[in-house]
Every structure is written in C-alpha cells, then in structure tokens.
N, C-alpha and C. Protein backbone atom coordinates (compact mmCIF):
# COMPACT_ATOMS: atom_id res chain seq x y z
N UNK A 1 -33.44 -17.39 61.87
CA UNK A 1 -32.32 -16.60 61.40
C UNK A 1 -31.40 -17.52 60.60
N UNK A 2 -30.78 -16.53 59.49
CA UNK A 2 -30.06 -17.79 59.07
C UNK A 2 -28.57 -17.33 58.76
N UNK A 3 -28.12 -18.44 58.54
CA UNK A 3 -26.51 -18.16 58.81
C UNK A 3 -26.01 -17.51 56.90
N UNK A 4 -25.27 -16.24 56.42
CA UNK A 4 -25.13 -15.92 55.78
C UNK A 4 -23.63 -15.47 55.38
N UNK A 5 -23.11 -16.52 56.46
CA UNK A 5 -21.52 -16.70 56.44
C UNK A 5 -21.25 -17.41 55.48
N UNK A 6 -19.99 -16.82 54.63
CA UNK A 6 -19.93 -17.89 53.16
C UNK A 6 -18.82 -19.53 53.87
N UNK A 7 -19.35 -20.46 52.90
CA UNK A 7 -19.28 -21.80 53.00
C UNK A 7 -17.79 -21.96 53.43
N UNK A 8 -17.34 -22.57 54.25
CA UNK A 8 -16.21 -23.22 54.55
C UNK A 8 -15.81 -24.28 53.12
N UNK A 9 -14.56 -24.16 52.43
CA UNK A 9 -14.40 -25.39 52.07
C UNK A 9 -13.41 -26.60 52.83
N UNK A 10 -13.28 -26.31 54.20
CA UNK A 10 -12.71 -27.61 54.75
C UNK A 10 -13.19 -29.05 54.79
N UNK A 11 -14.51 -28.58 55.03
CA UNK A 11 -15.14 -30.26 54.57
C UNK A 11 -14.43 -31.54 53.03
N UNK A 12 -14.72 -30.12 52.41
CA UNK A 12 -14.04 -31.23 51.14
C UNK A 12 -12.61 -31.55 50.97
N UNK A 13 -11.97 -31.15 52.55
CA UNK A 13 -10.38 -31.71 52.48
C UNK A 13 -10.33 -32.16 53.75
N UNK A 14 -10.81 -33.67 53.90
CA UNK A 14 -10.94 -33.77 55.48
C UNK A 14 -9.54 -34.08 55.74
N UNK A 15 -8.27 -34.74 55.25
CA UNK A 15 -7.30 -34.63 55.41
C UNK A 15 -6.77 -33.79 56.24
N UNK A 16 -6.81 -32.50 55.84
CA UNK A 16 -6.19 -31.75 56.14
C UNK A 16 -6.47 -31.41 57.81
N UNK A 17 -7.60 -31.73 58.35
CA UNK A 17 -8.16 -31.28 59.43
C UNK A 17 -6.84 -31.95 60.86
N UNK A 18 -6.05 -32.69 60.38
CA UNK A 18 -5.10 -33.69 61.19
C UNK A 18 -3.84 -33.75 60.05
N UNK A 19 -3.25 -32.67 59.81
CA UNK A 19 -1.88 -32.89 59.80
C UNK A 19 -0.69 -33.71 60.43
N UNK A 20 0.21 -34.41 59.80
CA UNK A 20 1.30 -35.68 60.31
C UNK A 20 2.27 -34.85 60.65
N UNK A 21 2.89 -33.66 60.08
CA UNK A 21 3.59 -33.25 60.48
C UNK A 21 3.23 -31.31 60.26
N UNK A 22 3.27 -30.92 61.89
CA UNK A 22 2.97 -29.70 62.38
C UNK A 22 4.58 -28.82 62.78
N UNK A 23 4.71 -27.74 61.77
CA UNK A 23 5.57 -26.79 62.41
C UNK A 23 5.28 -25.61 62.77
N UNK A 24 5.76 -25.19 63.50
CA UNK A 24 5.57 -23.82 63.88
C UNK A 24 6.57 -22.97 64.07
N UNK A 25 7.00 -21.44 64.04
CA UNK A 25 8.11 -21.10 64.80
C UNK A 25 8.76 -21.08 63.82
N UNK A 26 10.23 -20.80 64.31
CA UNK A 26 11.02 -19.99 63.09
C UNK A 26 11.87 -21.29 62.27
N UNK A 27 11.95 -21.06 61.30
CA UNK A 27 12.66 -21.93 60.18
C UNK A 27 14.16 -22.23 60.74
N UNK A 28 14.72 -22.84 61.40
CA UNK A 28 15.85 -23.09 62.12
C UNK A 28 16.31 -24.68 62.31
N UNK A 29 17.40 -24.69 62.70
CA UNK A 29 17.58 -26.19 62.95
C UNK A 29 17.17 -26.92 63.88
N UNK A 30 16.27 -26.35 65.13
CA UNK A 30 15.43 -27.25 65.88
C UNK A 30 14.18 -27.26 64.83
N UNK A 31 13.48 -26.53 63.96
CA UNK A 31 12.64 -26.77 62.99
C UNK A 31 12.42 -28.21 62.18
N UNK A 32 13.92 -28.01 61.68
CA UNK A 32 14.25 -29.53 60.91
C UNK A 32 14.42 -30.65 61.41
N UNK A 33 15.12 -30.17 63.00
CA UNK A 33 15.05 -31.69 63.67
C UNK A 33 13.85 -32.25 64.10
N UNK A 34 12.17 -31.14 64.38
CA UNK A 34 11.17 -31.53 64.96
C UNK A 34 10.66 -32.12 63.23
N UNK A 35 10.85 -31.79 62.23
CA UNK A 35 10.46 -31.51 60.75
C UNK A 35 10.64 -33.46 60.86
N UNK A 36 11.51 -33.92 60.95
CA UNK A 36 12.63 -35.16 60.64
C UNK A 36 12.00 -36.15 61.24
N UNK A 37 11.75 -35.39 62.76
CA UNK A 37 11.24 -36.35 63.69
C UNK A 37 9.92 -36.76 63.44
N UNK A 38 8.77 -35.93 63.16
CA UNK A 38 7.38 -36.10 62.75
C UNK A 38 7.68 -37.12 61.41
N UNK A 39 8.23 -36.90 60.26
CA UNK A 39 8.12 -37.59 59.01
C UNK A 39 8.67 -38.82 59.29
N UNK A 40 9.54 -39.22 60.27
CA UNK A 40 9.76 -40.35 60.38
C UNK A 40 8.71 -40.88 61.46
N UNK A 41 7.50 -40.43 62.14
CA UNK A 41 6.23 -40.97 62.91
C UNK A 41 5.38 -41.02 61.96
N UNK A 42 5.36 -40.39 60.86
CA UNK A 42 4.05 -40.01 60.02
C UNK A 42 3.64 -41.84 59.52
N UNK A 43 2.53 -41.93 58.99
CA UNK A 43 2.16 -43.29 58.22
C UNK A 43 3.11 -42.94 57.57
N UNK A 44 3.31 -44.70 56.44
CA UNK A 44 4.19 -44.56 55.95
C UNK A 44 3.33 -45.01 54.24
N UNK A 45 2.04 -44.66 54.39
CA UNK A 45 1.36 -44.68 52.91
C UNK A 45 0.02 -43.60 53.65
N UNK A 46 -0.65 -43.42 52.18
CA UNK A 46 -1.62 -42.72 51.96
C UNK A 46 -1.15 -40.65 51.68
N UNK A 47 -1.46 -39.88 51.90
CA UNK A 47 -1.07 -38.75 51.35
C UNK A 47 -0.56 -38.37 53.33
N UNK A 48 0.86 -37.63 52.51
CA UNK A 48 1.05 -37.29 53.78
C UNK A 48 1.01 -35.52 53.60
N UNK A 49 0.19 -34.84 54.77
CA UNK A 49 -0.30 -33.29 54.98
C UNK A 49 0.99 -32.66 56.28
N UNK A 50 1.73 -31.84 55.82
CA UNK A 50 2.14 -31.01 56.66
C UNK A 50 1.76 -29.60 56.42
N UNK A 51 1.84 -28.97 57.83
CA UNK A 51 1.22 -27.76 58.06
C UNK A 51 2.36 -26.64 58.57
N UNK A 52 2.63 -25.49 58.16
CA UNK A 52 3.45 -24.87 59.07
C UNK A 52 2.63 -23.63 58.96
N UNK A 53 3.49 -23.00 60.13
CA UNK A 53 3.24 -21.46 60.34
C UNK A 53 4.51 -20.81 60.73
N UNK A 54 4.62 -19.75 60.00
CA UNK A 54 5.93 -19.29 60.32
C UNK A 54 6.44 -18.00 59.98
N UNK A 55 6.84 -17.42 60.63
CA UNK A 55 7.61 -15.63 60.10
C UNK A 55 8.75 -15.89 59.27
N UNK A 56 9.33 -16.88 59.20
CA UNK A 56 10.86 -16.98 58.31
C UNK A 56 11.59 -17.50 58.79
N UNK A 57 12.79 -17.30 58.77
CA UNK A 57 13.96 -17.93 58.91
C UNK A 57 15.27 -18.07 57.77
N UNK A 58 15.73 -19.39 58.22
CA UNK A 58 17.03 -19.88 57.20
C UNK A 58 16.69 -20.34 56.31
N UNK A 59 16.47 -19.69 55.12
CA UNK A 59 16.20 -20.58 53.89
C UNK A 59 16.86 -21.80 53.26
N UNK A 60 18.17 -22.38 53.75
CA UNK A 60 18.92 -23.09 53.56
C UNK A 60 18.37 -24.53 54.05
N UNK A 61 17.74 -24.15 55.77
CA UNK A 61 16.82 -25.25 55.88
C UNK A 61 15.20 -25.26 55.74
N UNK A 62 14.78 -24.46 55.03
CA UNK A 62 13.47 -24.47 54.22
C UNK A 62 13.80 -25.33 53.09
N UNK A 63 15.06 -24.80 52.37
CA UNK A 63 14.96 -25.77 51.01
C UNK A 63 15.52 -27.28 51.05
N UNK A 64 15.89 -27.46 52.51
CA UNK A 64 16.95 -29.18 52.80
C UNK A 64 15.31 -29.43 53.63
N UNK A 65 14.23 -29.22 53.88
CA UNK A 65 12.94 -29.96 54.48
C UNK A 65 12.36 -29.96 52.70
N UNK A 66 11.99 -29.08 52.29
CA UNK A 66 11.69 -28.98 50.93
C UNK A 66 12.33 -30.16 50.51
N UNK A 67 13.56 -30.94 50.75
CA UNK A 67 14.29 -31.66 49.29
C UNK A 67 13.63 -32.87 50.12
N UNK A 68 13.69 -33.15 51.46
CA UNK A 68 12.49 -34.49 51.97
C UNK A 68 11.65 -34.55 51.07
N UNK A 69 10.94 -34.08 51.48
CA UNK A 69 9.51 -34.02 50.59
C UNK A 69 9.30 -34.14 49.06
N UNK A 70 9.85 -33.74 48.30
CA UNK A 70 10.20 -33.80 46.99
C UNK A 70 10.98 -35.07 46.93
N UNK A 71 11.83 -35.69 47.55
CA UNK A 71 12.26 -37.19 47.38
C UNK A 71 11.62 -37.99 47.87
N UNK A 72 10.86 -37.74 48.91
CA UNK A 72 9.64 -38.81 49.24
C UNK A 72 8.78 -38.78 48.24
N UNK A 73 8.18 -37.85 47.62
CA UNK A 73 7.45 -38.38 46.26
C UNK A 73 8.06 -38.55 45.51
N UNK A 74 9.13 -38.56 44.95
CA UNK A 74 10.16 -39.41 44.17
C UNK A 74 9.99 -40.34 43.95
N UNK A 75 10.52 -40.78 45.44
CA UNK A 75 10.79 -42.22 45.36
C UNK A 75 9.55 -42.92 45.91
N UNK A 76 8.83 -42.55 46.22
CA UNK A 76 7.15 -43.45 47.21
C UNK A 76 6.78 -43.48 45.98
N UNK A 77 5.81 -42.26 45.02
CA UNK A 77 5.17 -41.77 44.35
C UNK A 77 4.26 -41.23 45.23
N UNK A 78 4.38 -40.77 46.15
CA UNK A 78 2.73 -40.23 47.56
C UNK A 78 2.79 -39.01 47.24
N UNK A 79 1.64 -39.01 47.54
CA UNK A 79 0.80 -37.81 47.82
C UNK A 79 1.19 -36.65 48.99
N UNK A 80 1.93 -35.21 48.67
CA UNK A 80 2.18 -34.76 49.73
C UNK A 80 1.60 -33.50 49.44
N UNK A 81 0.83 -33.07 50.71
CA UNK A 81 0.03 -31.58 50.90
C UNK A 81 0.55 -30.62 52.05
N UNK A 82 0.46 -29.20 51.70
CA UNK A 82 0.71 -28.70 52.14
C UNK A 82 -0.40 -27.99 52.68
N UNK A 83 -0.24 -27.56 53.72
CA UNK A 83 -1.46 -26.71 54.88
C UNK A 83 -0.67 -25.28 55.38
N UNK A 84 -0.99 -24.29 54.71
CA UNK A 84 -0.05 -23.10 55.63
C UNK A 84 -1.22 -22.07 56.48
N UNK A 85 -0.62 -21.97 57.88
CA UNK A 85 -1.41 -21.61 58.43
C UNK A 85 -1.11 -20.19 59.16
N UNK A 86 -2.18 -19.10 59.45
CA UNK A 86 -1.88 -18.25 59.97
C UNK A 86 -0.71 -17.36 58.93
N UNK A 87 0.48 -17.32 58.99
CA UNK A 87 1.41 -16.72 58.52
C UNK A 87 2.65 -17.96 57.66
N UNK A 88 3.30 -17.69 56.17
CA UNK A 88 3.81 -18.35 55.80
C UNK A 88 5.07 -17.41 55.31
N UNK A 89 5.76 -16.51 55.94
CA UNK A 89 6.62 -15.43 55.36
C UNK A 89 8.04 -16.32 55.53
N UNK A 90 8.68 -15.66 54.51
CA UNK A 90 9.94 -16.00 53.60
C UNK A 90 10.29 -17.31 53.67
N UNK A 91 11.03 -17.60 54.14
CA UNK A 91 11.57 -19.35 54.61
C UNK A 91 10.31 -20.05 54.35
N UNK A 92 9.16 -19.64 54.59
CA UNK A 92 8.24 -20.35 54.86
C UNK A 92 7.32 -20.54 53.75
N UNK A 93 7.83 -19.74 52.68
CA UNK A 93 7.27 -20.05 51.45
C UNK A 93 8.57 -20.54 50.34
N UNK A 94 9.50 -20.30 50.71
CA UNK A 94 10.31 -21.34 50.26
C UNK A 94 10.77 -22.70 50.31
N UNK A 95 9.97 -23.05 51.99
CA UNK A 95 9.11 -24.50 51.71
C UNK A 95 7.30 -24.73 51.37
N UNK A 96 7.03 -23.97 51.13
CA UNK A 96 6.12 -24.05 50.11
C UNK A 96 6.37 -24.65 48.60
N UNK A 97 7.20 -23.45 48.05
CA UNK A 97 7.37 -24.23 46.77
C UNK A 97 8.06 -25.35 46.25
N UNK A 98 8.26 -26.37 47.90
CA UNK A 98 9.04 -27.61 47.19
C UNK A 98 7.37 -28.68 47.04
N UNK A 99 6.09 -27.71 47.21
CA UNK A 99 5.08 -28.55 47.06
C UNK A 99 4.45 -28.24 45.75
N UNK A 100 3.93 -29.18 44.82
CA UNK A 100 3.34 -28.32 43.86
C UNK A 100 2.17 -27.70 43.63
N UNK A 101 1.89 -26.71 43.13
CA UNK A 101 0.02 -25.66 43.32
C UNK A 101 -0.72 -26.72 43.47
N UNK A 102 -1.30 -28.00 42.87
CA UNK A 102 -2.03 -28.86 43.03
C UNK A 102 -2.27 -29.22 44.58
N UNK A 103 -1.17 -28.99 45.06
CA UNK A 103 -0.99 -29.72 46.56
C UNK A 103 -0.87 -29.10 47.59
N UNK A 104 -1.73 -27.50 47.34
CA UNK A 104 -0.43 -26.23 48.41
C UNK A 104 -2.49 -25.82 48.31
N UNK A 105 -2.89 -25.62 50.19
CA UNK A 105 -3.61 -25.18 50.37
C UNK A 105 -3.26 -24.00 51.84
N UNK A 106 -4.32 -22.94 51.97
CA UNK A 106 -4.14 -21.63 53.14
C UNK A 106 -5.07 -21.81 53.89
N UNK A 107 -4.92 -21.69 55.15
CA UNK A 107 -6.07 -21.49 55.70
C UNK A 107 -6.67 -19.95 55.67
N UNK A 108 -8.25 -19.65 55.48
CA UNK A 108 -8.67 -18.25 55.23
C UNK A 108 -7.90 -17.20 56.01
N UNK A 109 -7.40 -17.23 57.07
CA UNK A 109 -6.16 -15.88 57.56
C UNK A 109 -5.10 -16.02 56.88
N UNK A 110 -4.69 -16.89 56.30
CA UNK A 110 -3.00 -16.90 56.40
C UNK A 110 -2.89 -15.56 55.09
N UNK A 111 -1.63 -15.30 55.45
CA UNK A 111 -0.82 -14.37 54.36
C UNK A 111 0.29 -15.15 54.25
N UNK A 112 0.84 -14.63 52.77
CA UNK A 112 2.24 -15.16 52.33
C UNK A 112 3.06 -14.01 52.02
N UNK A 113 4.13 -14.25 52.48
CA UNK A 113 5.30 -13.02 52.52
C UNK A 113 6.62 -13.84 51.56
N UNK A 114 6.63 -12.88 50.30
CA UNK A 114 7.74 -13.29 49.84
C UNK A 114 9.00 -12.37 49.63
N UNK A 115 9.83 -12.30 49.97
CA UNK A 115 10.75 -11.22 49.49
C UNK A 115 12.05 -11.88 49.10
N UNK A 116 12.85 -10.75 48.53
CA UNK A 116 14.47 -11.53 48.36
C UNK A 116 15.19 -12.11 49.29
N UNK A 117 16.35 -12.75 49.10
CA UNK A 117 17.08 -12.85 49.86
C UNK A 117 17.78 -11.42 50.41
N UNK A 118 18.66 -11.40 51.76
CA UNK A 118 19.62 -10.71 52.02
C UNK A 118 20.76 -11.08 52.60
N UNK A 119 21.76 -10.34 52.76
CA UNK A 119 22.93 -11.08 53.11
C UNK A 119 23.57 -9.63 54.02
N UNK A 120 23.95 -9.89 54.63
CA UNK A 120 25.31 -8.47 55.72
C UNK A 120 26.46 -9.15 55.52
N UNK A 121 27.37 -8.63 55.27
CA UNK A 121 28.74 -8.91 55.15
C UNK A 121 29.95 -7.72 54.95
N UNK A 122 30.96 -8.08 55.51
CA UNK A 122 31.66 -7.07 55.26
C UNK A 122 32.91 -7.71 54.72
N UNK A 123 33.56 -6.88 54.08
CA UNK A 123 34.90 -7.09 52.99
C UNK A 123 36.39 -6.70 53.63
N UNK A 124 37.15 -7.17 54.19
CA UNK A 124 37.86 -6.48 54.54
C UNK A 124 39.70 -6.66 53.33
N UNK A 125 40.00 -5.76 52.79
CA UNK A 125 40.71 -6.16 51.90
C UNK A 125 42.09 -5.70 52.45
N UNK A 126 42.68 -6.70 52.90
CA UNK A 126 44.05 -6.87 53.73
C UNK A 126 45.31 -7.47 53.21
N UNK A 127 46.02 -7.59 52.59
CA UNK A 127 47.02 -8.65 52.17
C UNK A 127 47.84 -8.15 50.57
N UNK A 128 48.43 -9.24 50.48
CA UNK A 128 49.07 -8.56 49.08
C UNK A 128 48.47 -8.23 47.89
N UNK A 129 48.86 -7.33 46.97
CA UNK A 129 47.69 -6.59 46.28
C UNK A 129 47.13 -7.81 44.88
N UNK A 130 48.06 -8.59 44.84
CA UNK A 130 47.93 -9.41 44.01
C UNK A 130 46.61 -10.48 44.46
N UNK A 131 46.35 -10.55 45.72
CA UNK A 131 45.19 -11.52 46.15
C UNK A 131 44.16 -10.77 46.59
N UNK A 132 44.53 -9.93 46.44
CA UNK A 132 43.22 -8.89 46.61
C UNK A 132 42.05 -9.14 45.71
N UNK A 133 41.86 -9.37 44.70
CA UNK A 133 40.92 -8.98 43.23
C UNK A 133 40.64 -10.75 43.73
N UNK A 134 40.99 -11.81 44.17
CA UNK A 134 40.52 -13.47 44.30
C UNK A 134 39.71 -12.77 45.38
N UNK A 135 39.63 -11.96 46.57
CA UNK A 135 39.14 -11.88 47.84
C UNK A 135 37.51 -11.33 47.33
N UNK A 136 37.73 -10.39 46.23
CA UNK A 136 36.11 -9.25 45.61
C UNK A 136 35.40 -10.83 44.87
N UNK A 137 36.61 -11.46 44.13
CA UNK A 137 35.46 -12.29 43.08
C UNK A 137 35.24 -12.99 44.16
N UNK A 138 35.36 -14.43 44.84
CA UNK A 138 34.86 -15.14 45.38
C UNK A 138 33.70 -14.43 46.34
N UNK A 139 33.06 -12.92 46.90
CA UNK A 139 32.68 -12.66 47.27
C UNK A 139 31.00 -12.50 46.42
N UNK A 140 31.56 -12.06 45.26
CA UNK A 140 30.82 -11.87 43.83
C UNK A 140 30.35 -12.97 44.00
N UNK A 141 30.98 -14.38 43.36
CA UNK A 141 30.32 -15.65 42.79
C UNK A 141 29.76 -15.78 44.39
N UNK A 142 30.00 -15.86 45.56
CA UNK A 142 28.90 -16.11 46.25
C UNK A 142 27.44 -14.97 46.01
N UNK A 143 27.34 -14.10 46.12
CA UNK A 143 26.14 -13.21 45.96
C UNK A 143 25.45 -13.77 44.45
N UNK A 144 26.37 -13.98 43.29
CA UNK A 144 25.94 -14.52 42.32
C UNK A 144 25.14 -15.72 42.15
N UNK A 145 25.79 -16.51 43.25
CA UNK A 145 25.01 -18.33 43.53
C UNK A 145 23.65 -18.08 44.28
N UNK A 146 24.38 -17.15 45.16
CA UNK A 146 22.75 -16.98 45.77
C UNK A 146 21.73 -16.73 45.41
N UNK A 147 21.97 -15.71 44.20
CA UNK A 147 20.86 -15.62 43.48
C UNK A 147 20.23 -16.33 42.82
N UNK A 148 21.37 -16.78 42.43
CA UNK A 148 20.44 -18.58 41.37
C UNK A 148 20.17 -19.16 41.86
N UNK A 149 20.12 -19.52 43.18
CA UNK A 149 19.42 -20.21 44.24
C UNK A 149 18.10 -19.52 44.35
N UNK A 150 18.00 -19.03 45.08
CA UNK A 150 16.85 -17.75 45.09
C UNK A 150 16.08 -17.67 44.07
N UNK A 151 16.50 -17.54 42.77
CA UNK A 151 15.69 -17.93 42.02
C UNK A 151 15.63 -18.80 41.41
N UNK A 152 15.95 -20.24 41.29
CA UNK A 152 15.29 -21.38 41.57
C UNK A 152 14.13 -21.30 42.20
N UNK A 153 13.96 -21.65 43.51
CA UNK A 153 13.00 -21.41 44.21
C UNK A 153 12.07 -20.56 44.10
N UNK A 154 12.26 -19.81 43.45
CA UNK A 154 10.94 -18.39 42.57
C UNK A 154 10.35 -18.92 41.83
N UNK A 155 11.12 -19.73 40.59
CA UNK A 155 10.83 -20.55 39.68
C UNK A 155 9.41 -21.33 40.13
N UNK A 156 9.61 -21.91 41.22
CA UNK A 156 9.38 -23.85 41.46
C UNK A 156 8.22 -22.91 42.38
N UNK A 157 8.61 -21.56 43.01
CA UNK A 157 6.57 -21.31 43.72
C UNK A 157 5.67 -21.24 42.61
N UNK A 158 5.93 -20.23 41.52
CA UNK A 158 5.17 -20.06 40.76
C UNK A 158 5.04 -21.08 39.30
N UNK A 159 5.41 -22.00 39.33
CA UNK A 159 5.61 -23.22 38.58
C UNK A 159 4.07 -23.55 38.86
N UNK A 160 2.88 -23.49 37.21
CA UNK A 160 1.95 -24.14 37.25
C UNK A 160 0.79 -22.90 38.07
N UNK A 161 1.20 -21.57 38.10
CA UNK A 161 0.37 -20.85 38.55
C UNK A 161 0.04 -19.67 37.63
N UNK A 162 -0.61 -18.56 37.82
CA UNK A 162 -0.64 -17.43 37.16
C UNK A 162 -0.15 -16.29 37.40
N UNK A 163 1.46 -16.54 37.88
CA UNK A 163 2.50 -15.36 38.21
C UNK A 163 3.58 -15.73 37.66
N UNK A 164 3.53 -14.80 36.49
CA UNK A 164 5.35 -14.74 36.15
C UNK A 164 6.79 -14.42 37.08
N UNK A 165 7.47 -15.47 36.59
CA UNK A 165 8.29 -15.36 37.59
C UNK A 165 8.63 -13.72 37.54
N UNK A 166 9.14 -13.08 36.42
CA UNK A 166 9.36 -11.71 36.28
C UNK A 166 8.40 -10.78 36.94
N UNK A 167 7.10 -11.09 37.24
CA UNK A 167 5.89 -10.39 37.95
C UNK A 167 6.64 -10.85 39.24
N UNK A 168 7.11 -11.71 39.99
CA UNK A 168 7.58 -12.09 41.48
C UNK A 168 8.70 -11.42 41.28
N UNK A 169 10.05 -11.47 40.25
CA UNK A 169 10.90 -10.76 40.93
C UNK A 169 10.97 -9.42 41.12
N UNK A 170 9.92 -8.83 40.38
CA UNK A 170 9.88 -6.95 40.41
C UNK A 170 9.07 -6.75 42.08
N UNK A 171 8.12 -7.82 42.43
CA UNK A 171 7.44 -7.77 43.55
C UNK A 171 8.21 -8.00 44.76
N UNK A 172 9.29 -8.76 44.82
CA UNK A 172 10.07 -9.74 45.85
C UNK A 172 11.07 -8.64 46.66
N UNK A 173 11.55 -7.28 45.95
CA UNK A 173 12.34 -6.54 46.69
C UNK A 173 11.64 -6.10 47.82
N UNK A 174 9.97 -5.52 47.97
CA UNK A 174 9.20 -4.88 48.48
C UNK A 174 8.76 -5.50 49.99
N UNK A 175 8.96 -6.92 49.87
CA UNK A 175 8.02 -7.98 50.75
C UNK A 175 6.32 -7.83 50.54
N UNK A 176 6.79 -8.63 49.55
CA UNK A 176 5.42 -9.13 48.82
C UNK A 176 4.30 -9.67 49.95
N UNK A 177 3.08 -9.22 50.05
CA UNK A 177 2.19 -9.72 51.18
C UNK A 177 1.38 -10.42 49.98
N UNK A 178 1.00 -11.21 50.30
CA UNK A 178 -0.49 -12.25 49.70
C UNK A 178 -1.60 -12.63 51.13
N UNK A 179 -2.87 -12.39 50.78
CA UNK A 179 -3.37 -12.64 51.39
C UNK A 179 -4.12 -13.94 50.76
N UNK A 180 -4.75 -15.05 51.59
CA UNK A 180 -4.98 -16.32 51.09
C UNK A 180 -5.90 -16.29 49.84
N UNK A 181 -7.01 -15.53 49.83
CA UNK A 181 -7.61 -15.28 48.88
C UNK A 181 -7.20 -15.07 47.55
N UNK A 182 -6.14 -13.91 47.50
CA UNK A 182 -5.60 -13.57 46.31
C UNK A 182 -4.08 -14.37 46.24
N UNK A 183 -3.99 -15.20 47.05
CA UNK A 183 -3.04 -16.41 46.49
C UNK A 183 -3.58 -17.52 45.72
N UNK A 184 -4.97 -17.58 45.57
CA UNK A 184 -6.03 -18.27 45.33
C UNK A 184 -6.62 -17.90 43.98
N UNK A 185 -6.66 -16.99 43.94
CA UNK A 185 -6.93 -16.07 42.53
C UNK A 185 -5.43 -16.16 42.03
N UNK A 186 -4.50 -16.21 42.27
CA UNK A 186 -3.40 -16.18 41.60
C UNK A 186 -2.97 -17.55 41.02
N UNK A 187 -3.69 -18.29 41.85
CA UNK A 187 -3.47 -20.12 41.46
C UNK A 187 -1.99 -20.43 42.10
N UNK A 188 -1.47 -19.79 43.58
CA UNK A 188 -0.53 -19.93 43.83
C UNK A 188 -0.43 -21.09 44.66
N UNK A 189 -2.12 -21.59 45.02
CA UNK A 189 -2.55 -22.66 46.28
C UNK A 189 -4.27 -23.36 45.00
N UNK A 190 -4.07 -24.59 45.39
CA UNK A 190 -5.33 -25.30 45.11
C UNK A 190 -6.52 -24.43 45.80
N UNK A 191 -6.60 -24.10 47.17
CA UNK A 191 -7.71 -23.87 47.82
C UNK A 191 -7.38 -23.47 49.08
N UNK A 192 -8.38 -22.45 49.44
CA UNK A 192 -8.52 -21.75 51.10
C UNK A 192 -9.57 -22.34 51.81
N UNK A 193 -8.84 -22.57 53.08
CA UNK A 193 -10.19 -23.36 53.95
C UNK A 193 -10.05 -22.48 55.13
C-alpha cells in the first residue's frame, strides 16, 4: 500500500522544527514579558525562529514585540523567521508583519484573521461651550492616528506579496479568514509545512 498523502515540506525547514521563542495565548503583557524573556535565552547568532499561536489581543504590544525583532535585524543583520501556528488572528498578524514574506511561514492548519481595528468609547461633552469643540477634535485626531497606525501595519503585511493593500482594506472590515494555503498562493508566507 502506498502512502498518497501529499509531501510535507517541513523537512526542508529543519529550523523551524525547534523554535527559540514559543508564544501562545493572548497578545497581552504577560505575552511580552514571556516574548522578552525567551529572546533574551535564545542563541545569540544563527537565524532566530519564533512561533506563535494566537486569537488576538493588544495590538500595541504585537507591534512593541514586532519593533524587537525588526531592530534585532537591524542592528545583528540575523536572520529572523516566523512560524505561525494553529491560529494567527488580529494581534497576531500584526506581529506577523514586523517579519518579512521571505521569512513568514504556516503550519498546514493555521488560518490568519485580519480585521480592523476597534475602539468603544464614549464622549461625554460637559464644560464650557468654548472647550467643547478641543474635547470632539482630540477625540478625532486620536481615531485618525489610529488609523495610520493600522495602516502602517497593513502596509508592512502585504509588503512584497500579491495583495494590495486596497484589496486588504476593503477585506479587513469583514474579518478576513486566510487559510494557510491561500496565504501561500497569495505570497503572504514563504511556505506551509
């Protein structure tokens, strides 16, 4: 009998089989402190592979683990890979894209979930009428920054792939699902193992 299961390509990334630094769990600040703690155990040459899995979180500390990593190849010049496993939704692909497509692999389950940001807030407009209209704008230029934040990071996933950023932001209100395959066909990841 013979086996007619299609080929694994993990072999040709043995790297990856032993990730230096493993996250799991929600994008939070025990995230970053376990994130901090591993990169400062990791070797301190050869390509360093982190792996996460994750439903989301704070994107604020997706993109401050993201700016590690991007200044460690800065300043090293190393080699850094990414491994996303199982599930990589929101936060979790916004540390994705501090890796570049060359360097961003799925394992065959994972999906990627991208959507917008959101925000809850409420306005409460109290005081003299003259400081009223400073209370709406500063509320504005925050929702405004956020966005340019936000998309930054839209930018820098699809940087070097075959998705316009304009194809992600018409997709991003919905919660964009990718499954590894067709993140693969999209050139959003080097390779599925």
């Amino acid at each position: 009998m013979t086996d007619t299961s299609p080929q694994s390509n993990a072999r040709n990334y043995p790297l990856l089989a032993a990730p230096h630094v493993r996250l799991h769990g929600p994008v939070n600040d025990q995230m970053y402190d376990e994130f901090q703690s591993q990169l400062v155990a990791a070797p301190n040459d050869g390509p360093l592979v982190v792996s996460i899995t994750t439903l989301g979180g704070d994107p604020e500390v997706a993109r401050a683990m993201g700016d590690s990593i991007r200044l460690l190849r800065e300043y090293t010049d190393r080699e850094t890979l990414f491994l996303g496993k199982v599930a990589v939704y929101s936060a979790g692909a916004t540390f994705m894209s501090a890796f570049p497509v060359h360097s961003r692999f799925l394992t065959k389950s994972t999906r990627l979930m991208i959507h917008e940001r959101s925000m809850q807030s409420t306005i409460e407009l109290n005081g003299p009428l003259n400081t009223l209209s400073y209370m709406l704008r500063a509320k504005l230029n925050e929702i405004e920054d956020s966005i340019h934040i936000q998309d930054e990071g839209f930018r820098d996933l699809v940087a070097g792939s075959k998705v316009a950023f304009e194809d992600l932001k018409q997709r991003a209100p919905n919660n964009w699902y990718i499954e590894a395959e067709e993140a693969l066909a999209l050139g959003l990841v080097l390779d599925v193992i």
